[in-house]
N, C-alpha and C. Protein backbone atom coordinates (compact mmCIF):
# COMPACT_ATOMS: atom_id res chain seq x y z
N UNK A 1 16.94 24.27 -20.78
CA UNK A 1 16.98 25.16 -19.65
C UNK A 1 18.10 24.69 -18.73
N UNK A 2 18.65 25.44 -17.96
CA UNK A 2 20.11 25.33 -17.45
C UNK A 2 19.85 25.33 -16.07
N UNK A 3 20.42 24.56 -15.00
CA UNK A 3 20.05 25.14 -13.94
C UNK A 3 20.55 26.72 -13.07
N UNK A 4 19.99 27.17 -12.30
CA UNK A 4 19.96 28.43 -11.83
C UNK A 4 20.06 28.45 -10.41
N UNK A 5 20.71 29.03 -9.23
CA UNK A 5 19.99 29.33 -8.05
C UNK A 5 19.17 29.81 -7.71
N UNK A 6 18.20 29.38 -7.13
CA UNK A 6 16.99 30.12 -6.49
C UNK A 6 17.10 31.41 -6.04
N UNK A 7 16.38 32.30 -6.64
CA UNK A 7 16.72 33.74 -6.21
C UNK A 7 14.91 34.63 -5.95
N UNK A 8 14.65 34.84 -4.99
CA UNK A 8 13.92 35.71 -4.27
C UNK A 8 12.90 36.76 -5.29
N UNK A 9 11.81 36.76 -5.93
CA UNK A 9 11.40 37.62 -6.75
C UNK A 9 11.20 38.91 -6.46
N UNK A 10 11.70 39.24 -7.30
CA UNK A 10 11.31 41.28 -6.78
C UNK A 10 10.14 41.51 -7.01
N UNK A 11 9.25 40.91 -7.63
CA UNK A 11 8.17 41.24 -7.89
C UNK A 11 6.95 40.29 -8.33
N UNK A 12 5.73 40.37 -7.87
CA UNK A 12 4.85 39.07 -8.26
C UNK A 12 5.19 38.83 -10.36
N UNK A 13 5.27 39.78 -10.75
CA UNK A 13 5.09 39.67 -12.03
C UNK A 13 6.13 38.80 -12.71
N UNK A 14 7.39 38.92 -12.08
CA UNK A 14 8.65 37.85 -12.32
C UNK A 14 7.90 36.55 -12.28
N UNK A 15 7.48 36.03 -11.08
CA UNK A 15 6.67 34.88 -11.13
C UNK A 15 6.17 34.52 -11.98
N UNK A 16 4.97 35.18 -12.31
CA UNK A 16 4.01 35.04 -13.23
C UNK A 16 4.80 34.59 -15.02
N UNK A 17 5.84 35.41 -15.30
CA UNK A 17 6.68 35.62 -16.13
C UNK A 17 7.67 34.31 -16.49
N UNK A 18 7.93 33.95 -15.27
CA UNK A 18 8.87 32.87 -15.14
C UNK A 18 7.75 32.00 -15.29
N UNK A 19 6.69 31.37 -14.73
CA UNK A 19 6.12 30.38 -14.40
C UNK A 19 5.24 30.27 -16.34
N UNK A 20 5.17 31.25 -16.87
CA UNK A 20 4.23 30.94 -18.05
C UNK A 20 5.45 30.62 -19.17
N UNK A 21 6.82 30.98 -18.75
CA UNK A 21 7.68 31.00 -19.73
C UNK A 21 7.72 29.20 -19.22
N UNK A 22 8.37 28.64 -18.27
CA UNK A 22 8.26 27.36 -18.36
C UNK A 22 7.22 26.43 -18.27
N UNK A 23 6.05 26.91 -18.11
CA UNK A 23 4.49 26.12 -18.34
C UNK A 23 4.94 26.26 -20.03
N UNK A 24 5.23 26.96 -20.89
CA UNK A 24 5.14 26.74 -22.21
C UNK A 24 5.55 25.68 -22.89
N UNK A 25 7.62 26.15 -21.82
CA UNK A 25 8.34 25.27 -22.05
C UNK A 25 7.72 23.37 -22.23
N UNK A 26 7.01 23.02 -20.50
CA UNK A 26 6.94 21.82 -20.75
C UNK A 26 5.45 21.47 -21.23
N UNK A 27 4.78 22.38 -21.72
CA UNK A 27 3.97 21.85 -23.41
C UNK A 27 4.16 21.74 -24.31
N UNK A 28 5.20 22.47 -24.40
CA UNK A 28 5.65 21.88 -25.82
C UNK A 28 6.48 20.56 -25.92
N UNK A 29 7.11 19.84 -25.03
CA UNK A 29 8.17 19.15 -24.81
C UNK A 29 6.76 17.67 -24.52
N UNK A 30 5.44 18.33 -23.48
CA UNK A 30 4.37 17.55 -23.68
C UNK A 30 4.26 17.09 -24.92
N UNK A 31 3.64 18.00 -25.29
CA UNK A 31 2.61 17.57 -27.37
C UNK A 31 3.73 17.00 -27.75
N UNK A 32 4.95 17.27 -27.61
CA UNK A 32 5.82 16.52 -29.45
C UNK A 32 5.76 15.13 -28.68
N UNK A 33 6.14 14.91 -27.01
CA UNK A 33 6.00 13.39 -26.46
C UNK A 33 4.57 12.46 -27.32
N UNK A 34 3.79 13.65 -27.04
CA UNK A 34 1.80 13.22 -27.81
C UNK A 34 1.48 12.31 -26.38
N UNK A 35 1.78 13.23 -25.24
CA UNK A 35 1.06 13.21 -24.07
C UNK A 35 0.05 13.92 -23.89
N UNK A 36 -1.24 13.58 -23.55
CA UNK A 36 -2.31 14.56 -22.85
C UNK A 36 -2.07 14.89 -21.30
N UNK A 37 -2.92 15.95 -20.86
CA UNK A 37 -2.75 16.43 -19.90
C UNK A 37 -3.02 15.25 -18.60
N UNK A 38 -3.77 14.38 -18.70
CA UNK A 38 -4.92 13.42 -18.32
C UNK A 38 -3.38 12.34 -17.97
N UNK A 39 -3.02 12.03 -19.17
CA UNK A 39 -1.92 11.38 -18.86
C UNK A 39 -0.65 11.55 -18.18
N UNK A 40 -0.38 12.77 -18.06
CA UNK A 40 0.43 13.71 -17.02
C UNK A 40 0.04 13.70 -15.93
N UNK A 41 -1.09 13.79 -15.56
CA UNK A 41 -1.70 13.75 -14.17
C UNK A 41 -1.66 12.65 -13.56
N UNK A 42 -1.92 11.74 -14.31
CA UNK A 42 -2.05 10.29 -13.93
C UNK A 42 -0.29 10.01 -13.19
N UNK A 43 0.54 10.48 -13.89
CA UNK A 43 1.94 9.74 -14.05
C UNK A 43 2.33 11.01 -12.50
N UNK A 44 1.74 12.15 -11.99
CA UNK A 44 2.82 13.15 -11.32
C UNK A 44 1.56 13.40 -10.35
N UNK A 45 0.07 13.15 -10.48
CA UNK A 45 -0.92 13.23 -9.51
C UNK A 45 -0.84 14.04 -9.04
N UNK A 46 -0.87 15.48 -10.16
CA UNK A 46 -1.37 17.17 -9.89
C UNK A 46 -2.85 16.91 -10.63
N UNK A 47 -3.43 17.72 -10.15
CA UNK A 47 -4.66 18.12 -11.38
C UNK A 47 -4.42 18.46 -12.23
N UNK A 48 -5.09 17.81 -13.62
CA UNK A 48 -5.08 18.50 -14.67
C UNK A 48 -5.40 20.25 -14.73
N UNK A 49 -6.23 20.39 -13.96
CA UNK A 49 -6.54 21.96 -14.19
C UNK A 49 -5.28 22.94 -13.69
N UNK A 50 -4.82 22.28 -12.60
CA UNK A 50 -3.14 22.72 -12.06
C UNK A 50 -2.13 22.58 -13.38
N UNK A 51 -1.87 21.65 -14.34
CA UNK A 51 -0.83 21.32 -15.15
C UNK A 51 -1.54 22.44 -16.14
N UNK A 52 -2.96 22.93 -16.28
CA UNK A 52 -3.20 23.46 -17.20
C UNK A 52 -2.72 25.17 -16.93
N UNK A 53 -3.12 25.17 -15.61
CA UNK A 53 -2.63 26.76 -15.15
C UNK A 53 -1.06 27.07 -15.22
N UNK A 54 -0.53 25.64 -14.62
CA UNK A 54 1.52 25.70 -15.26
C UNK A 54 1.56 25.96 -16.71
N UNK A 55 0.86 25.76 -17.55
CA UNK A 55 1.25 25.59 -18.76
C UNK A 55 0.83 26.78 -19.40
N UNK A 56 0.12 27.41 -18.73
CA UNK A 56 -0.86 29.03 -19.43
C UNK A 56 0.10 30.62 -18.50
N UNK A 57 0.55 30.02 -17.45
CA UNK A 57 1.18 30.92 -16.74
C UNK A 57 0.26 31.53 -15.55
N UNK A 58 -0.63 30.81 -15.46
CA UNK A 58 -2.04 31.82 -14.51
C UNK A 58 -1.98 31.01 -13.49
N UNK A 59 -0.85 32.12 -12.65
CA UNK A 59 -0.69 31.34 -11.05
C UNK A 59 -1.78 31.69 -9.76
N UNK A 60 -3.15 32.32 -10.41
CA UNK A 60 -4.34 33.19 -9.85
C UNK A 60 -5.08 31.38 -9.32
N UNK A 61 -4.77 30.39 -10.35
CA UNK A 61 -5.20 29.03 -9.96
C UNK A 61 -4.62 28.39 -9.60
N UNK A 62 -3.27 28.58 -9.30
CA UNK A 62 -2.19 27.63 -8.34
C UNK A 62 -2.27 27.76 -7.06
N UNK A 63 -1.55 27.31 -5.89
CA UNK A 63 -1.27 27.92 -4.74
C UNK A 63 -0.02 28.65 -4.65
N UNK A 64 0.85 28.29 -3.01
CA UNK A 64 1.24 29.50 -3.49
C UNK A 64 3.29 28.60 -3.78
N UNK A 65 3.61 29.75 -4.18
CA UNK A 65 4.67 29.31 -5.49
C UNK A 65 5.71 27.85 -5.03
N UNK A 66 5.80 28.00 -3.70
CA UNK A 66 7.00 27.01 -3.08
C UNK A 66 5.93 25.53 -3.54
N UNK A 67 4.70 25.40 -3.29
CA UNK A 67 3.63 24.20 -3.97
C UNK A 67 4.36 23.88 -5.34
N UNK A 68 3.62 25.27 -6.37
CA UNK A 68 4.27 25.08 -7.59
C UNK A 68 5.33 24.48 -7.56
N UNK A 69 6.59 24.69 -7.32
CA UNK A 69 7.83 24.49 -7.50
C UNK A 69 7.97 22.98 -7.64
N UNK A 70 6.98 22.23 -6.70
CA UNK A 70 7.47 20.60 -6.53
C UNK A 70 6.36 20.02 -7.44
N UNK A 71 5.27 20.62 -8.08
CA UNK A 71 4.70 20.33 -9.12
C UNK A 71 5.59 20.46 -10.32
N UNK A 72 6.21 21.77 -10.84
CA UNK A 72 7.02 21.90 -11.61
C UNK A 72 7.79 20.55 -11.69
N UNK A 73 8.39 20.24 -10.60
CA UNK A 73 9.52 19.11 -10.69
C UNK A 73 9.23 17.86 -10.99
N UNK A 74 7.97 17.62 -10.34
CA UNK A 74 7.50 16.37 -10.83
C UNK A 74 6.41 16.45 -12.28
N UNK A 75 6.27 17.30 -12.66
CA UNK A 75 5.69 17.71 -14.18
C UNK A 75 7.11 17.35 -15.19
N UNK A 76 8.24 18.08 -14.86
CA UNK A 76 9.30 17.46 -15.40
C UNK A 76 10.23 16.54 -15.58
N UNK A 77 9.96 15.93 -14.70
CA UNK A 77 10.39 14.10 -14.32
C UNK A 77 9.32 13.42 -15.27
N UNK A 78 8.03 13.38 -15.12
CA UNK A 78 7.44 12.67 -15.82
C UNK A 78 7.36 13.00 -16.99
N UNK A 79 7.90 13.78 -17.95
CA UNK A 79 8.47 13.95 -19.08
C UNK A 79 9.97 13.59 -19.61
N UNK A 80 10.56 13.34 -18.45
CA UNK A 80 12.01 12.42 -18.31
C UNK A 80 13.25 14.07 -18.30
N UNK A 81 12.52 15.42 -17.72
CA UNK A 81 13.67 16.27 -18.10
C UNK A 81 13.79 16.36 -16.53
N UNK A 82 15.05 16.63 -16.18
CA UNK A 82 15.67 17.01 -15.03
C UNK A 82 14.73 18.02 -14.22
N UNK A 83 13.65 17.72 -12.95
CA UNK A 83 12.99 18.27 -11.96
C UNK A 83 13.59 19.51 -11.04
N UNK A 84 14.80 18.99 -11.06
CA UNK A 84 15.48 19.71 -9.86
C UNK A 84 15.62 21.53 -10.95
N UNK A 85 16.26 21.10 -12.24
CA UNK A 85 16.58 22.27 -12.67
C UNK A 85 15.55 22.93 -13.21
N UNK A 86 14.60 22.42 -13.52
CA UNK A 86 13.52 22.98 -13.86
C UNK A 86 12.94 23.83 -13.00
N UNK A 87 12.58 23.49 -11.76
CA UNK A 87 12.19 23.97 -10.60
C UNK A 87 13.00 24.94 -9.96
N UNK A 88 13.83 24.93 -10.04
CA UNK A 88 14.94 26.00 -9.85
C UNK A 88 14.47 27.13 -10.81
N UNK A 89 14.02 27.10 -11.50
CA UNK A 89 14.14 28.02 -12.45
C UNK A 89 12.44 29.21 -11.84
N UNK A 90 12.24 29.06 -11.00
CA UNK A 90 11.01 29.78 -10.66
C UNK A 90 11.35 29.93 -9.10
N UNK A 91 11.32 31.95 -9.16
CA UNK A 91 11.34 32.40 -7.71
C UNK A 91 10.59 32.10 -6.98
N UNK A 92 10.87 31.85 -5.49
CA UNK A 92 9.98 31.59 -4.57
C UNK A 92 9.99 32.97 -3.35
N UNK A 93 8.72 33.14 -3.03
CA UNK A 93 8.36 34.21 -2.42
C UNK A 93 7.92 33.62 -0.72
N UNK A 94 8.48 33.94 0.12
CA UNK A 94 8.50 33.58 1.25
C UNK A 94 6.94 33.61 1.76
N UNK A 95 6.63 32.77 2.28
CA UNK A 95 5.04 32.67 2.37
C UNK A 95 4.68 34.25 3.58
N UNK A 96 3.34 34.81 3.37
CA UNK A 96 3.10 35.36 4.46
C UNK A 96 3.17 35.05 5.68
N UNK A 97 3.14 35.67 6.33
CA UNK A 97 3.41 35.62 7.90
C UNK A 97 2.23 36.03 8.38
N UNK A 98 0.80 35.28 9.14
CA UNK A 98 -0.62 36.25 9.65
C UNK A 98 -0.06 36.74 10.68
N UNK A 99 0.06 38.11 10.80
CA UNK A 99 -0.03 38.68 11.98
C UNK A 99 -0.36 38.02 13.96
N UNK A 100 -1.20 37.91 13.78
CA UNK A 100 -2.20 36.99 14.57
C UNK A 100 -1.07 35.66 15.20
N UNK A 101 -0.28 35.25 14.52
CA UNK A 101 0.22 33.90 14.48
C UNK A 101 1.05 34.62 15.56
N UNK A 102 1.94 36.11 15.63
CA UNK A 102 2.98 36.54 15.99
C UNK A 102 2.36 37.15 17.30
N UNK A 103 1.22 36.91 17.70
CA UNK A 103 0.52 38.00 18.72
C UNK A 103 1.04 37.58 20.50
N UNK A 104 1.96 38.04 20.59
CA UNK A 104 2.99 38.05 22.07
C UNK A 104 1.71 37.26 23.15
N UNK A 105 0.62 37.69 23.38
CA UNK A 105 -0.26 37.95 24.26
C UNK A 105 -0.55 36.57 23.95
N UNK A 106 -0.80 35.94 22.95
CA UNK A 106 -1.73 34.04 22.28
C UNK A 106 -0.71 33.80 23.58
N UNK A 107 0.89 33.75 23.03
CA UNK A 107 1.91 32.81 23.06
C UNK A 107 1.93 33.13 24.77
N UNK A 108 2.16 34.20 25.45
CA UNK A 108 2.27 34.23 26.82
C UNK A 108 0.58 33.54 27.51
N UNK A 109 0.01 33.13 27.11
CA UNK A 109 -1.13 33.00 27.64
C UNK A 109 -1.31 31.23 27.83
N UNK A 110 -0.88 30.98 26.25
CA UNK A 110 -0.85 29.58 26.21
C UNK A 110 0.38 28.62 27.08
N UNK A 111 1.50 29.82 26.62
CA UNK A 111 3.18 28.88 27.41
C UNK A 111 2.71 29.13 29.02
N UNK A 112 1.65 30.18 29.67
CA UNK A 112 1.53 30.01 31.10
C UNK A 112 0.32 28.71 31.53
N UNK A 113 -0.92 28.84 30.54
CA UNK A 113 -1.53 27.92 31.06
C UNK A 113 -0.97 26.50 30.39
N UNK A 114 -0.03 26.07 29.68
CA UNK A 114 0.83 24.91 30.05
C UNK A 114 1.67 24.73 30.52
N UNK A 115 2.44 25.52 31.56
CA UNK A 115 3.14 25.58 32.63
C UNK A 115 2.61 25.55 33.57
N UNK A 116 1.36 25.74 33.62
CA UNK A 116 0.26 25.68 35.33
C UNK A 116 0.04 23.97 34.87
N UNK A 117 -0.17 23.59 33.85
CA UNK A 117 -0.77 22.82 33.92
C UNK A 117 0.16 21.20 34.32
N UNK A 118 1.27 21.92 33.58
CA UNK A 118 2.21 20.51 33.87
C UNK A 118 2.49 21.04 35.36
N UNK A 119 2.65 21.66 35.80
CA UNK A 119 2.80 22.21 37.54
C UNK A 119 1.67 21.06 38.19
N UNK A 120 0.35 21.32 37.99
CA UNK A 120 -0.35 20.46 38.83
C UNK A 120 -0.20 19.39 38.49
N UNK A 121 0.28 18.54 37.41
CA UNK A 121 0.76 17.15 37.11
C UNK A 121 2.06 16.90 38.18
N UNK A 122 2.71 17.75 38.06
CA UNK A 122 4.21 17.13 38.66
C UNK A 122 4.06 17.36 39.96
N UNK A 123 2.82 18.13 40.48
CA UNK A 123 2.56 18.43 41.76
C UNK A 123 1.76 17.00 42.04
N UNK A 124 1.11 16.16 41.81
CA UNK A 124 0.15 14.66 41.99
C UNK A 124 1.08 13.91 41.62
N UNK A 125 2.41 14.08 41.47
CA UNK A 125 3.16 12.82 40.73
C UNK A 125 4.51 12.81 42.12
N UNK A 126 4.78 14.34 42.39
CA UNK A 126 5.77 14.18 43.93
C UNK A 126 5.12 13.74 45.21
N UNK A 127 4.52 13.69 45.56
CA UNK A 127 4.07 12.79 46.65
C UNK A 127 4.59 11.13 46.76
N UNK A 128 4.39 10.69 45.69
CA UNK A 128 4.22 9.17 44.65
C UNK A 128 6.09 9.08 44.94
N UNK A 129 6.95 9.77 45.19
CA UNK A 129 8.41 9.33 45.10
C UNK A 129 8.93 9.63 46.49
């Protein structure tokens, strides 16, 4: 496998596509080593059930893909093949954004009551100079 730039998936199914095409890749490159999964885990300290879902393509048991990616890399280091290009080789999908996180009203509420609050600090601290 060659390395690639990281490129943006158009679609969950690319993922899925990409991620079972190189879960194959490094089982097979596993078995001919006559590594078990057990022993992979041990050496890169993913779960076996994680190295098993890389290797089947079923990212329904992974998290979410940017995780994968540094599993990928260290799944392929401890097989001695180049991490970086391996990992490259699977789109990453920009994590969601919760709504909630973006809600104007949290952020004006919180940046005022810690601006009152350092106010009455620096208000008990000018007297003192």
């Amino acid at each position: 496998m060659t390395a690639k730039t990281v490129q943006p998936c158009s679609a969950a199914e690319d993922y899925r596509q990409q991620l079972a095409a190189i879960g194959g890749y490094l089982k097979t490159i596993r078995t001919h080593q006559g590594l078990s999964l057990q022993q992979v885990s041990q050496r890169t300290r993913v779960q076996p059930n994680q190295l098993r879902a890389i290797e089947t393509g079923d990212a329904r048991k992974l998290p979410e893909a940017i995780y994968v990616r540094g599993f990928l890399k260290q799944y392929a280091q401890a097989l001695g093949l180049n991490g970086e290009d391996i990992a490259a080789q699977v789109c990453v999908e920009p994590a969601n954004i919760k709504l909630r996180w973006l809600n104007q009203a949290d952020f004006s509420s919180r940046s005022h009551q810690h601006n009152r609050s350092l106010g009455h600090w620096w208000a008990k601290l000018t007297p003192l100079v």
